[in-house]
C-alpha atoms as a PDB file:
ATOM      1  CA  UNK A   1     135.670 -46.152 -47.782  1.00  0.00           C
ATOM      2  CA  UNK A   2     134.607 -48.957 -50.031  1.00  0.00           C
ATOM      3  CA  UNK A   3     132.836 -52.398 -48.246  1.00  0.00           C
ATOM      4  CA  UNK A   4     133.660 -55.737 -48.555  1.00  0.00           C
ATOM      5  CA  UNK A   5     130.735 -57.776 -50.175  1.00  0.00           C
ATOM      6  CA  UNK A   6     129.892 -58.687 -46.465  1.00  0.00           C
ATOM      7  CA  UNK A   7     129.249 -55.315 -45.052  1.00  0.00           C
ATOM      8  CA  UNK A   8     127.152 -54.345 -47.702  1.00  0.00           C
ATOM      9  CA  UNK A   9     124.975 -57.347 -46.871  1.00  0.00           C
ATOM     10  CA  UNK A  10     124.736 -55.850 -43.244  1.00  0.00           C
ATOM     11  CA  UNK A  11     124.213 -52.615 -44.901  1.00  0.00           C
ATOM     12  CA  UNK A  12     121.185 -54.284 -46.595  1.00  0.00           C
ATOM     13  CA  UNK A  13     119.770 -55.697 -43.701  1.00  0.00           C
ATOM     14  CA  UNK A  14     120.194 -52.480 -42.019  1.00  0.00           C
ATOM     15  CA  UNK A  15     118.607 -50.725 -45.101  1.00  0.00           C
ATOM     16  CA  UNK A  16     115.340 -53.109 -45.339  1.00  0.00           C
ATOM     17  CA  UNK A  17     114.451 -52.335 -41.159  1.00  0.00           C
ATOM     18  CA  UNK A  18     114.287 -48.890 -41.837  1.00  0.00           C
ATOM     19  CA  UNK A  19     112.172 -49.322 -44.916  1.00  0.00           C
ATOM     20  CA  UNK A  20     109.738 -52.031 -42.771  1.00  0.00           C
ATOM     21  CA  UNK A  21     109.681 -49.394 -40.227  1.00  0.00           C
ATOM     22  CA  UNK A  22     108.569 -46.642 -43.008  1.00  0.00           C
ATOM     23  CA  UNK A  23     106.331 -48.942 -43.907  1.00  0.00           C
ATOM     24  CA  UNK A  24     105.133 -49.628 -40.636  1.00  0.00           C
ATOM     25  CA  UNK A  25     104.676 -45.840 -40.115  1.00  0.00           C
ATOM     26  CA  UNK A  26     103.016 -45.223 -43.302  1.00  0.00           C
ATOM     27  CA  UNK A  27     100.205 -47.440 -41.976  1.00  0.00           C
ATOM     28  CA  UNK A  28      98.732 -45.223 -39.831  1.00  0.00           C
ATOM     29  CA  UNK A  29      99.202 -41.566 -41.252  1.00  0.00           C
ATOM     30  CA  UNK A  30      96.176 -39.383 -41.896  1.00  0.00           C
ATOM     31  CA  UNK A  31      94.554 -36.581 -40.351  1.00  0.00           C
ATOM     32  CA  UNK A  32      94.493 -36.061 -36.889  1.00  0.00           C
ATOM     33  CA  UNK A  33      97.607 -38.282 -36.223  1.00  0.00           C
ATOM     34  CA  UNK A  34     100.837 -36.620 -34.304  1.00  0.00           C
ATOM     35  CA  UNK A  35     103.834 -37.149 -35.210  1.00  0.00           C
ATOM     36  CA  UNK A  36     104.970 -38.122 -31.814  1.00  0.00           C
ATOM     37  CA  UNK A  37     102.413 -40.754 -31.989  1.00  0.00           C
ATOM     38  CA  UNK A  38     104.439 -41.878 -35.229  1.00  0.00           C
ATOM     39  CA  UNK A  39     107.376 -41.900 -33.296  1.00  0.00           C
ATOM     40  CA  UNK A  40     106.791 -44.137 -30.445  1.00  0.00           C
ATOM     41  CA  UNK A  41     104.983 -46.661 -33.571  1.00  0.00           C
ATOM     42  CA  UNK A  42     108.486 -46.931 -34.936  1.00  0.00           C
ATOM     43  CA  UNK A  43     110.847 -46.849 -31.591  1.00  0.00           C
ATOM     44  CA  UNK A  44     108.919 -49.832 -30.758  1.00  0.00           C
ATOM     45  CA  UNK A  45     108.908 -51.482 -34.209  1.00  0.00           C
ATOM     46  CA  UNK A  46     113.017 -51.154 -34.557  1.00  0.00           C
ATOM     47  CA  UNK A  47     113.637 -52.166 -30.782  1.00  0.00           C
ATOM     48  CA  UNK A  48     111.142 -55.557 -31.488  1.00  0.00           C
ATOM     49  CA  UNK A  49     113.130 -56.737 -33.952  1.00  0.00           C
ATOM     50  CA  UNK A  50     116.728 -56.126 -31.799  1.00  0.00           C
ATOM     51  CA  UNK A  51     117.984 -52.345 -33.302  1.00  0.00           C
ATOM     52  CA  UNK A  52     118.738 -49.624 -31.856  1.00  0.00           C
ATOM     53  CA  UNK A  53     116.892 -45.802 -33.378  1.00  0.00           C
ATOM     54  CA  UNK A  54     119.963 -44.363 -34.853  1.00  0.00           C
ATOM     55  CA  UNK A  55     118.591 -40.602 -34.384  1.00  0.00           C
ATOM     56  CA  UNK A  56     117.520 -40.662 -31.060  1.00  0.00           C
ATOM     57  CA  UNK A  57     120.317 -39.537 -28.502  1.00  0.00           C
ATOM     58  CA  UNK A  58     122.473 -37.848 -31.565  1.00  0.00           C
ATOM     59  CA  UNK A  59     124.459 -35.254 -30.626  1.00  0.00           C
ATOM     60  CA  UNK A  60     125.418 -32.195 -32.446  1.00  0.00           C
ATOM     61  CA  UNK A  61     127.198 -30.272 -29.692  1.00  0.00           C
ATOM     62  CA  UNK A  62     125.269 -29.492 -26.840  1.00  0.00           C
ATOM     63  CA  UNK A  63     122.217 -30.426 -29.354  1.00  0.00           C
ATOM     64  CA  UNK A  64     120.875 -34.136 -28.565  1.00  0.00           C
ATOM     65  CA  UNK A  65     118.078 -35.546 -31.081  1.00  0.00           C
ATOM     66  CA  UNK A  66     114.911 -36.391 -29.006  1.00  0.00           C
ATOM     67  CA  UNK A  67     113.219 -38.331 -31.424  1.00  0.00           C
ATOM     68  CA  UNK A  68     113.196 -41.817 -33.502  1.00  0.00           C
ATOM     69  CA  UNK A  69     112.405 -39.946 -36.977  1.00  0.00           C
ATOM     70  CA  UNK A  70     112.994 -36.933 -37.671  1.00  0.00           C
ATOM     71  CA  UNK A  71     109.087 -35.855 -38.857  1.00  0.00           C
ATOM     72  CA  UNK A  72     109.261 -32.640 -41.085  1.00  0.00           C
ATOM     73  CA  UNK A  73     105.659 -31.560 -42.095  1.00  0.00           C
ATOM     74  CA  UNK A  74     105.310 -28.978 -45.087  1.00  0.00           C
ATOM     75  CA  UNK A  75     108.230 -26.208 -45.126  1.00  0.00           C
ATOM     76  CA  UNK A  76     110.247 -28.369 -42.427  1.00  0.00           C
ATOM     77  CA  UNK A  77     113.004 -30.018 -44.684  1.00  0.00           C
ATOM     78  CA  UNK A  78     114.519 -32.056 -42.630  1.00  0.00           C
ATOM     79  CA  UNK A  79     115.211 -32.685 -39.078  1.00  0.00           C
ATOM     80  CA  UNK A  80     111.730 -32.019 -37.616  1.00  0.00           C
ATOM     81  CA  UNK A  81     111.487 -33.157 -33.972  1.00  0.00           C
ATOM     82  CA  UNK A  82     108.103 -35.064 -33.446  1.00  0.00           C
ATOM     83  CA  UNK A  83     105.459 -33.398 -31.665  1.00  0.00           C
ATOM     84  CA  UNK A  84     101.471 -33.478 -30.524  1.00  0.00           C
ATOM     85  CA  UNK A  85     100.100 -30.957 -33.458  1.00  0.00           C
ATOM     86  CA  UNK A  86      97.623 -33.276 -35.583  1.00  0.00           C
ATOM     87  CA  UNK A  87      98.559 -33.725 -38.918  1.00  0.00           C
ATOM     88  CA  UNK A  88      96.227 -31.823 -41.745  1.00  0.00           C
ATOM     89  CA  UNK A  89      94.237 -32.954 -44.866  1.00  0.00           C
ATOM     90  CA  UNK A  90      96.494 -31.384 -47.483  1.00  0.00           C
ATOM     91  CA  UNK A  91     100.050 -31.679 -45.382  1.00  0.00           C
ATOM     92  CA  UNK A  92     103.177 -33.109 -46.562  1.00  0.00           C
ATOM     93  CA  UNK A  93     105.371 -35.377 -44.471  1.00  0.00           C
ATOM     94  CA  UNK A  94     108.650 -35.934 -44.767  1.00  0.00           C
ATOM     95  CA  UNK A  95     109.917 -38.769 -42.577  1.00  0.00           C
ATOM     96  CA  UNK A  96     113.458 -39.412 -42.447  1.00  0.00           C
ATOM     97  CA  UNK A  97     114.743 -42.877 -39.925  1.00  0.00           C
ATOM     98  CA  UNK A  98     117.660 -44.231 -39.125  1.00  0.00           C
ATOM     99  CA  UNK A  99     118.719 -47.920 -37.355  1.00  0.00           C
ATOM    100  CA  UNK A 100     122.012 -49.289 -36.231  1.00  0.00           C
ATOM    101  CA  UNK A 101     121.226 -52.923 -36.558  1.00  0.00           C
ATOM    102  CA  UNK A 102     124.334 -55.460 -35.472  1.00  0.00           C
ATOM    103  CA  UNK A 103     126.714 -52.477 -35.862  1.00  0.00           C
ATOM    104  CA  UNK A 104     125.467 -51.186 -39.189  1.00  0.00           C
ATOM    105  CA  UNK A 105     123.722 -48.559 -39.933  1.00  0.00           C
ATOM    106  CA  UNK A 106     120.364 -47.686 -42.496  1.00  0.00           C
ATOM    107  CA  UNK A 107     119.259 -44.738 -43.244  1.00  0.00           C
ATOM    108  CA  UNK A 108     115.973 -43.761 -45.641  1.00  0.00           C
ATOM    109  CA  UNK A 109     113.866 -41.021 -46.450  1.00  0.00           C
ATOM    110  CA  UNK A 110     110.568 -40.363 -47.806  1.00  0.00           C
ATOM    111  CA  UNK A 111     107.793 -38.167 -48.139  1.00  0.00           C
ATOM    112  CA  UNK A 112     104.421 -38.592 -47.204  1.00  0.00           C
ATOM    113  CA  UNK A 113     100.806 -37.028 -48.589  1.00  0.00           C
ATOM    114  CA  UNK A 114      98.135 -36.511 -45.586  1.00  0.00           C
ATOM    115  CA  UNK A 115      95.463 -37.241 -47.404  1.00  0.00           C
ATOM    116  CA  UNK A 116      94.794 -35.577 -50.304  1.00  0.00           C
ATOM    117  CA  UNK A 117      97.664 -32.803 -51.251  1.00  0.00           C
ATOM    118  CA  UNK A 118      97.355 -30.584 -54.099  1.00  0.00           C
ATOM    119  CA  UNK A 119      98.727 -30.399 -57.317  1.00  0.00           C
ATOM    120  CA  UNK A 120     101.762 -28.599 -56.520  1.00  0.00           C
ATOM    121  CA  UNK A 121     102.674 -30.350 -53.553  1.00  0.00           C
ATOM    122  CA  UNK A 122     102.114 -33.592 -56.287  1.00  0.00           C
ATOM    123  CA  UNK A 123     104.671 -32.034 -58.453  1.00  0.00           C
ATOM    124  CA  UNK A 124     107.281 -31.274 -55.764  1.00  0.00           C
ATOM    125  CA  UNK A 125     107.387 -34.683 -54.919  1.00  0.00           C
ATOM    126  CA  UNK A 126     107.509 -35.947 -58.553  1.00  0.00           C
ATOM    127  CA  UNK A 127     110.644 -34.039 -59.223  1.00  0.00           C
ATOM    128  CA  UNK A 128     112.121 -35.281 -55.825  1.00  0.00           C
ATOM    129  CA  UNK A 129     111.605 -38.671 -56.768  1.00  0.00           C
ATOM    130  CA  UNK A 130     112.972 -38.309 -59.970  1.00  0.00           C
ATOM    131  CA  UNK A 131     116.212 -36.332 -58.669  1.00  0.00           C
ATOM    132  CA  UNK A 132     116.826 -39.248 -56.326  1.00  0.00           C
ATOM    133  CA  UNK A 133     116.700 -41.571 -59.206  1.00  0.00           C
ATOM    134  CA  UNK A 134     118.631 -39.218 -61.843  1.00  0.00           C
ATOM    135  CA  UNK A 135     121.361 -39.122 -58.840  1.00  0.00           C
ATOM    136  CA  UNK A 136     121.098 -42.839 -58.287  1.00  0.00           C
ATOM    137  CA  UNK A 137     121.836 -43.201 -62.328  1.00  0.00           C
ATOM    138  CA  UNK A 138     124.869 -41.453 -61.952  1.00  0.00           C
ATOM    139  CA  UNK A 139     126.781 -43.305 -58.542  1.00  0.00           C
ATOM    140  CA  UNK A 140     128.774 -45.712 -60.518  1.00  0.00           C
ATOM    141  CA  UNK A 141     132.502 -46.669 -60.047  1.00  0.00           C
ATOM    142  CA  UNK A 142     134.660 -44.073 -61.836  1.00  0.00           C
ATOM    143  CA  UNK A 143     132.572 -41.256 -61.900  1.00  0.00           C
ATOM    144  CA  UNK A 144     132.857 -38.844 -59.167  1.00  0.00           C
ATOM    145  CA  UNK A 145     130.213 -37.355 -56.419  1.00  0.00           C
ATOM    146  CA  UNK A 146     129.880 -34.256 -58.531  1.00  0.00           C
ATOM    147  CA  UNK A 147     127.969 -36.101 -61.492  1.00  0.00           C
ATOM    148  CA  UNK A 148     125.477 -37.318 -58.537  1.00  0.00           C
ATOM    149  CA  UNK A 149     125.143 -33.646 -57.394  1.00  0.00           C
ATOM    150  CA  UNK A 150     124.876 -31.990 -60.874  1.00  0.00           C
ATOM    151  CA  UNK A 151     122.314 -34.273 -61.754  1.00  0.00           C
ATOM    152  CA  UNK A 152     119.744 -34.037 -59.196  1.00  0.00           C
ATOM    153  CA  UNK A 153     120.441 -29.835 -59.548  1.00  0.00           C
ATOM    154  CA  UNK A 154     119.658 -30.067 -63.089  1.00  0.00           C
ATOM    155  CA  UNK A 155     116.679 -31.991 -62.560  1.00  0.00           C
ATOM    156  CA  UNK A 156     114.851 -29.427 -59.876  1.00  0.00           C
ATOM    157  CA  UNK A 157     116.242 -26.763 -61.175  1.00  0.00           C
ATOM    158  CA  UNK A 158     115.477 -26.591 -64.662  1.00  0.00           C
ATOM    159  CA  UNK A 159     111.953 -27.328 -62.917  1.00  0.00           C
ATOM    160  CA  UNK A 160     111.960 -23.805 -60.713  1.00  0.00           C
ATOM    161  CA  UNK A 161     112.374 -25.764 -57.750  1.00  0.00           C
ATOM    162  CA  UNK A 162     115.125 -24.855 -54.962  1.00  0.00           C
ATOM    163  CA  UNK A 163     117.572 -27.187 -54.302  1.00  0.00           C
ATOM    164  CA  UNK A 164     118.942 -26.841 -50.833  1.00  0.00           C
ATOM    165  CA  UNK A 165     122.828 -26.297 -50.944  1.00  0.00           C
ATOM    166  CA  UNK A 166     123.398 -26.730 -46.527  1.00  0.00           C
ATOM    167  CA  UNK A 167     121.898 -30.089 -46.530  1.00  0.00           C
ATOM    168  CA  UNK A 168     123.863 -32.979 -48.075  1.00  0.00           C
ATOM    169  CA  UNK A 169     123.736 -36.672 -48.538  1.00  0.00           C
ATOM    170  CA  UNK A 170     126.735 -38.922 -46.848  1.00  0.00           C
ATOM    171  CA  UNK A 171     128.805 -41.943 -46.667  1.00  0.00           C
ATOM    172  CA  UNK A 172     127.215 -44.594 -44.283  1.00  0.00           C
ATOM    173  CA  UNK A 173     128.624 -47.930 -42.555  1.00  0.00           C
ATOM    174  CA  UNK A 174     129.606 -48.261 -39.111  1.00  0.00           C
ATOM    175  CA  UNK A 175     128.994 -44.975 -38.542  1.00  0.00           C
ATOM    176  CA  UNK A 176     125.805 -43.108 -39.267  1.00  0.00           C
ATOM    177  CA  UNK A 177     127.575 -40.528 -41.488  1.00  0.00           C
ATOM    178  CA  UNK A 178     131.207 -41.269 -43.154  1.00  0.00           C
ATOM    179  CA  UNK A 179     132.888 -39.518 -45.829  1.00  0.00           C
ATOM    180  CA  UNK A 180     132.255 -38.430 -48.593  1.00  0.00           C
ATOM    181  CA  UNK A 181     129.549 -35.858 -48.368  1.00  0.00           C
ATOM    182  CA  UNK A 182     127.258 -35.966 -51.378  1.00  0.00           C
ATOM    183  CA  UNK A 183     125.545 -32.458 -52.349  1.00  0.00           C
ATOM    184  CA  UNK A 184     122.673 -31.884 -53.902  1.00  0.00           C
ATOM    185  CA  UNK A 185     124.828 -29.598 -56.065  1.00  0.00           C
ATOM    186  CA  UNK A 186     127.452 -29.588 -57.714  1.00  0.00           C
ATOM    187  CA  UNK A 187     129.199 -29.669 -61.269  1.00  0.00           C
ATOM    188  CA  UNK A 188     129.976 -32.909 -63.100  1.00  0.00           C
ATOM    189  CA  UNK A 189     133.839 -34.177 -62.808  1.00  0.00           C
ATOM    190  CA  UNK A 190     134.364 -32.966 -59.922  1.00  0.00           C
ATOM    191  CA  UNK A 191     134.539 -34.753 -56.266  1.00  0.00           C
ATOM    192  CA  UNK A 192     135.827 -37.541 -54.806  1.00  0.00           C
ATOM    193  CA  UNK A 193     135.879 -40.642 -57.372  1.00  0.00           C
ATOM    194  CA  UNK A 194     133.379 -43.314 -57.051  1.00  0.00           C
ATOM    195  CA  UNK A 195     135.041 -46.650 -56.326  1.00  0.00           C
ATOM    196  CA  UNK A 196     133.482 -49.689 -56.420  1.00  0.00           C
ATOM    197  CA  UNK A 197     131.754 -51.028 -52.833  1.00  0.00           C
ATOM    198  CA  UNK A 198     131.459 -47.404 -51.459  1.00  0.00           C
ATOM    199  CA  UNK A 199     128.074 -47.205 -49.450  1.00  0.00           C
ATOM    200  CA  UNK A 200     125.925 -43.951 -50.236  1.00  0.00           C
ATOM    201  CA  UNK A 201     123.195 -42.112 -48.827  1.00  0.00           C
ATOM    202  CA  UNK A 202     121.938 -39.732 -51.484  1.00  0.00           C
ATOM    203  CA  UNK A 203     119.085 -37.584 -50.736  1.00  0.00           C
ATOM    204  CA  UNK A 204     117.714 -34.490 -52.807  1.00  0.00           C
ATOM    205  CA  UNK A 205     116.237 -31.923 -50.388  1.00  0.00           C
ATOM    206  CA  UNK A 206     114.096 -29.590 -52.989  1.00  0.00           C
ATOM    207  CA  UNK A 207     111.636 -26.422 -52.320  1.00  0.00           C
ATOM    208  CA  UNK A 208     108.754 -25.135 -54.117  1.00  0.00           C
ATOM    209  CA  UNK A 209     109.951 -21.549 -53.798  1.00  0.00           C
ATOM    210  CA  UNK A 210     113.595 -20.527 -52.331  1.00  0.00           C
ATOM    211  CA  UNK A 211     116.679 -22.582 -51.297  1.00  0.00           C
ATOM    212  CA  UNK A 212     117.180 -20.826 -48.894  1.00  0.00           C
ATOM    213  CA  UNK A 213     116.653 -22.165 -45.397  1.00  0.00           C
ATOM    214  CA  UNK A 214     116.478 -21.119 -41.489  1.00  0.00           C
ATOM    215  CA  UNK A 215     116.519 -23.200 -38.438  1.00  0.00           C
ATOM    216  CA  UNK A 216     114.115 -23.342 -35.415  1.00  0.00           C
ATOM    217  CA  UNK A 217     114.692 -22.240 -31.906  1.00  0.00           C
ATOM    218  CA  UNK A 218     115.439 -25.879 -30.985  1.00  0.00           C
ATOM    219  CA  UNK A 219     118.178 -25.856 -33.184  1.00  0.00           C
ATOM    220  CA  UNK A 220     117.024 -29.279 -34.874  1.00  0.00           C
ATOM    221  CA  UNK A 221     114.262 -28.036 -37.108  1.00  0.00           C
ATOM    222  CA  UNK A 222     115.722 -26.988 -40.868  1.00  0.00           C
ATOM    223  CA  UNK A 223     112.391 -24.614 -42.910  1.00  0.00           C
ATOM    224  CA  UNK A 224     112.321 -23.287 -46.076  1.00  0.00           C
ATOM    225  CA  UNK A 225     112.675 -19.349 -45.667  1.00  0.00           C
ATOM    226  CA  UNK A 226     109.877 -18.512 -47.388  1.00  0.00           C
ATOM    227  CA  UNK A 227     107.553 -20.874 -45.784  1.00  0.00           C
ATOM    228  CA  UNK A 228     106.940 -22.713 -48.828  1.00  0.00           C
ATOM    229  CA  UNK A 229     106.816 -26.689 -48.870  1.00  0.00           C
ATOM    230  CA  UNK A 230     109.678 -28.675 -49.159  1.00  0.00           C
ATOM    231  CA  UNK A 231     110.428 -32.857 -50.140  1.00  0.00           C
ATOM    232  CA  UNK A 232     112.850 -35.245 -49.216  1.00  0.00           C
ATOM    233  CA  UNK A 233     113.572 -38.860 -50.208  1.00  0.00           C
ATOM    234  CA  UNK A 234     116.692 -40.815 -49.399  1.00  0.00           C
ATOM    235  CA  UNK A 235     117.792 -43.864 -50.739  1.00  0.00           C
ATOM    236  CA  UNK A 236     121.329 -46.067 -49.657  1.00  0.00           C
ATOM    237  CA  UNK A 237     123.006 -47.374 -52.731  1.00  0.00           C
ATOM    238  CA  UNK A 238     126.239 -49.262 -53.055  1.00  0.00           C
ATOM    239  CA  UNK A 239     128.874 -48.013 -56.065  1.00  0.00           C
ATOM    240  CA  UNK A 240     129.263 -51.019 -58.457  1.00  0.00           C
ATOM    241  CA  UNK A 241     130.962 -51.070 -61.459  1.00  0.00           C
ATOM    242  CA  UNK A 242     128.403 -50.057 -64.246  1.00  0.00           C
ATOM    243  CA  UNK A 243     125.656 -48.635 -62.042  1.00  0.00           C
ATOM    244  CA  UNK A 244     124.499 -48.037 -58.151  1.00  0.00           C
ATOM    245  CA  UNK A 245     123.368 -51.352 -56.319  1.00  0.00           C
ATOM    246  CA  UNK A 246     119.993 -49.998 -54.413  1.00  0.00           C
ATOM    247  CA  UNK A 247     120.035 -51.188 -51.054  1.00  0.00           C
ATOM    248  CA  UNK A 248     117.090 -49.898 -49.424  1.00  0.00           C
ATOM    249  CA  UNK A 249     113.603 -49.980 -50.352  1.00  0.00           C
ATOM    250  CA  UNK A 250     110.083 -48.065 -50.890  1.00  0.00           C
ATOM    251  CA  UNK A 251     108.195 -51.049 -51.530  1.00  0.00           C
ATOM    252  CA  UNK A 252     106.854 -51.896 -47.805  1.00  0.00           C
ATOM    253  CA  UNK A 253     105.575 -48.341 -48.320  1.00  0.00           C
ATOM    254  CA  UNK A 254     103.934 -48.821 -51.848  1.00  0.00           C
ATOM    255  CA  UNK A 255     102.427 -51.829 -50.528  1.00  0.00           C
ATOM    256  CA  UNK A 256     100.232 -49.591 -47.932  1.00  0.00           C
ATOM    257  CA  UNK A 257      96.869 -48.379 -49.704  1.00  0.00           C
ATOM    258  CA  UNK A 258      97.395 -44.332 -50.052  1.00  0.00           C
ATOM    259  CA  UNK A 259     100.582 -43.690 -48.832  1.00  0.00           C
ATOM    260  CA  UNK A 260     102.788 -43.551 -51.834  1.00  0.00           C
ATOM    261  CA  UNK A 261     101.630 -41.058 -54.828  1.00  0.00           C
ATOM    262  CA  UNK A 262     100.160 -43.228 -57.297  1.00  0.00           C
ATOM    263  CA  UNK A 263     102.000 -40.341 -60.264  1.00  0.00           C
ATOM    264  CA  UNK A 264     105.325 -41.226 -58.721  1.00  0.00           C
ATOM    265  CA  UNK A 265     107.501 -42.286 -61.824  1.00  0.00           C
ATOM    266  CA  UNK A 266     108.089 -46.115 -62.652  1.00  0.00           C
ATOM    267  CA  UNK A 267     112.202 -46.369 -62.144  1.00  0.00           C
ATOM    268  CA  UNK A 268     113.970 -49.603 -62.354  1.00  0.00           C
ATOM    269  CA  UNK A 269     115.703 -50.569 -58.879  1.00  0.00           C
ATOM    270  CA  UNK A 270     118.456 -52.695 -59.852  1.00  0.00           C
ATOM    271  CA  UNK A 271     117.873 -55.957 -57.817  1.00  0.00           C
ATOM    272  CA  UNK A 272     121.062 -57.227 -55.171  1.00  0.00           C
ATOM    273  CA  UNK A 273     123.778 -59.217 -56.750  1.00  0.00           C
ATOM    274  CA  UNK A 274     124.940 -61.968 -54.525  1.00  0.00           C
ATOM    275  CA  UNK A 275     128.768 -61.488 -53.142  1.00  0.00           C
ATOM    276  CA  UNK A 276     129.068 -57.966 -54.451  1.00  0.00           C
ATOM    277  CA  UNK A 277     131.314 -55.425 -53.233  1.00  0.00           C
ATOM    278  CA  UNK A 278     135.404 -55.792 -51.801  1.00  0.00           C
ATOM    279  CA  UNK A 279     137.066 -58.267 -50.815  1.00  0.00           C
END
């Protein structure tokens, strides 16, 4: 459903908390750290500054998220429910959070290096990153969620990465996840058409090894099958007319010494336009 130029600016106030809280969080990962210990960091950070955790208390059927992030280390993709296991030199965290700030919603992803990771772990992330931003290139008005999906496919793919097909991206406003889903695959000109003011959550989900996936006991937890390592990063855009209005941010991470991959490509974020969106 597209947004009036006034929800999106919620939607952007929504979007920077959760990037101030990754940032937050980023602050104090490195060996030894839990993940729970993470989590109670950024419960307290959102409720300080009067927001609610938008994953903790949701409920998938009988299933009710215990956490603030969902912390996925290594061949956890997404959804990892924080714990007291010590992080590892050489471990890759994904950390996924979600607010509901004055009725809105923000919702981010990205993927942390414990310390020194190796070069393959490097290279998983790099073609993550660049997926996001290939799918980002691609969420303008008139084209349709299939050019999003085909594109961030292409760009794993055609790397030998897997590309998770279960896990998909979403619509976001007043509600954590709205229509339309957004894939990670998919073939171009296909979907539901991109209309200007539509809020997006897209979110490539990528393996080193198979696509495949399994789920934990606790029913939360989403691995790769093989037990390889997996990356996420999310980003909320807006659909404008001749490209995707970005309206969350990395940069309170990139401005923490170590915890964003100095190889991560250099992509333009298109900066806010004032009054943008529906009326």
């Amino acid at each position: 459903m597209p947004k009036s130029a006034y929800k999106i600016d919620r939607l952007r106030e929504s979007a920077d908390l959760v990037g101030q809280t990754l940032g937050q969080v980023a602050r104090y990962i490195e060996p030894g750290v839990t993940t729970r210990q993470l989590d109670r960091i950024a419960e307290a950070f959102i409720r300080a500054r009067g927001a609610e955790p938008a994953f903790k208390g949701y409920r998938v059927g009988n299933l009710v998220f215990p956490g603030t992030l969902c912390a996925s280390v290594n061949d956890t993709v997404v959804h990892g429910i924080p714990n007291d296991i010590p992080l590892r030199e050489g471990d890759l965290l994904s950390v996924d959070c979600g607010v509901r700030l004055n009725g809105y919603y923000g919702d981010s992803a990205y993927t942390f290096p414990v310390g020194e990771i190796s070069a393959e772990k490097r290279a998983l992330c790099e073609a993550t990153y660049g997926a996001l931003h290939e799918g980002i290139a691609r969420a303008s008005a008139g084209r349709r969620v299939g050019d999003i999906s085909y594109a961030v496919q292409q760009h794993c793919e055609s790397r030998g990465y897997g590309v998770v097909e279960e896990l998909v991206g979403h619509g976001i406003g007043r509600k954590l996840h709205e229509k339309p889903n957004v894939p990670n695959v998919g073939v171009p000109g296909t979907g539901p058409r991109l209309a200007r003011g539509m809020t997006l959550c897209i979110e490539p989900m990528i393996t080193l090894g198979t696509a495949r996936t399994k789920v934990d006991a606790d029913g939360w937890a989403v691995r790769a099958a093989d037990g390889q390592a997996a990356a996420h990063y999310e980003h909320m855009v807006a659909v404008q007319p001749d490209r995707a209005e970005v309206l969350s941010t990395f940069s309170y991470i990139e401005a923490v010494p170590g915890a964003a991959l100095d190889s991560l490509p250099a992509y333009k974020i298109y900066e806010p336009e004032q009054g943008i969106g529906v009326m």
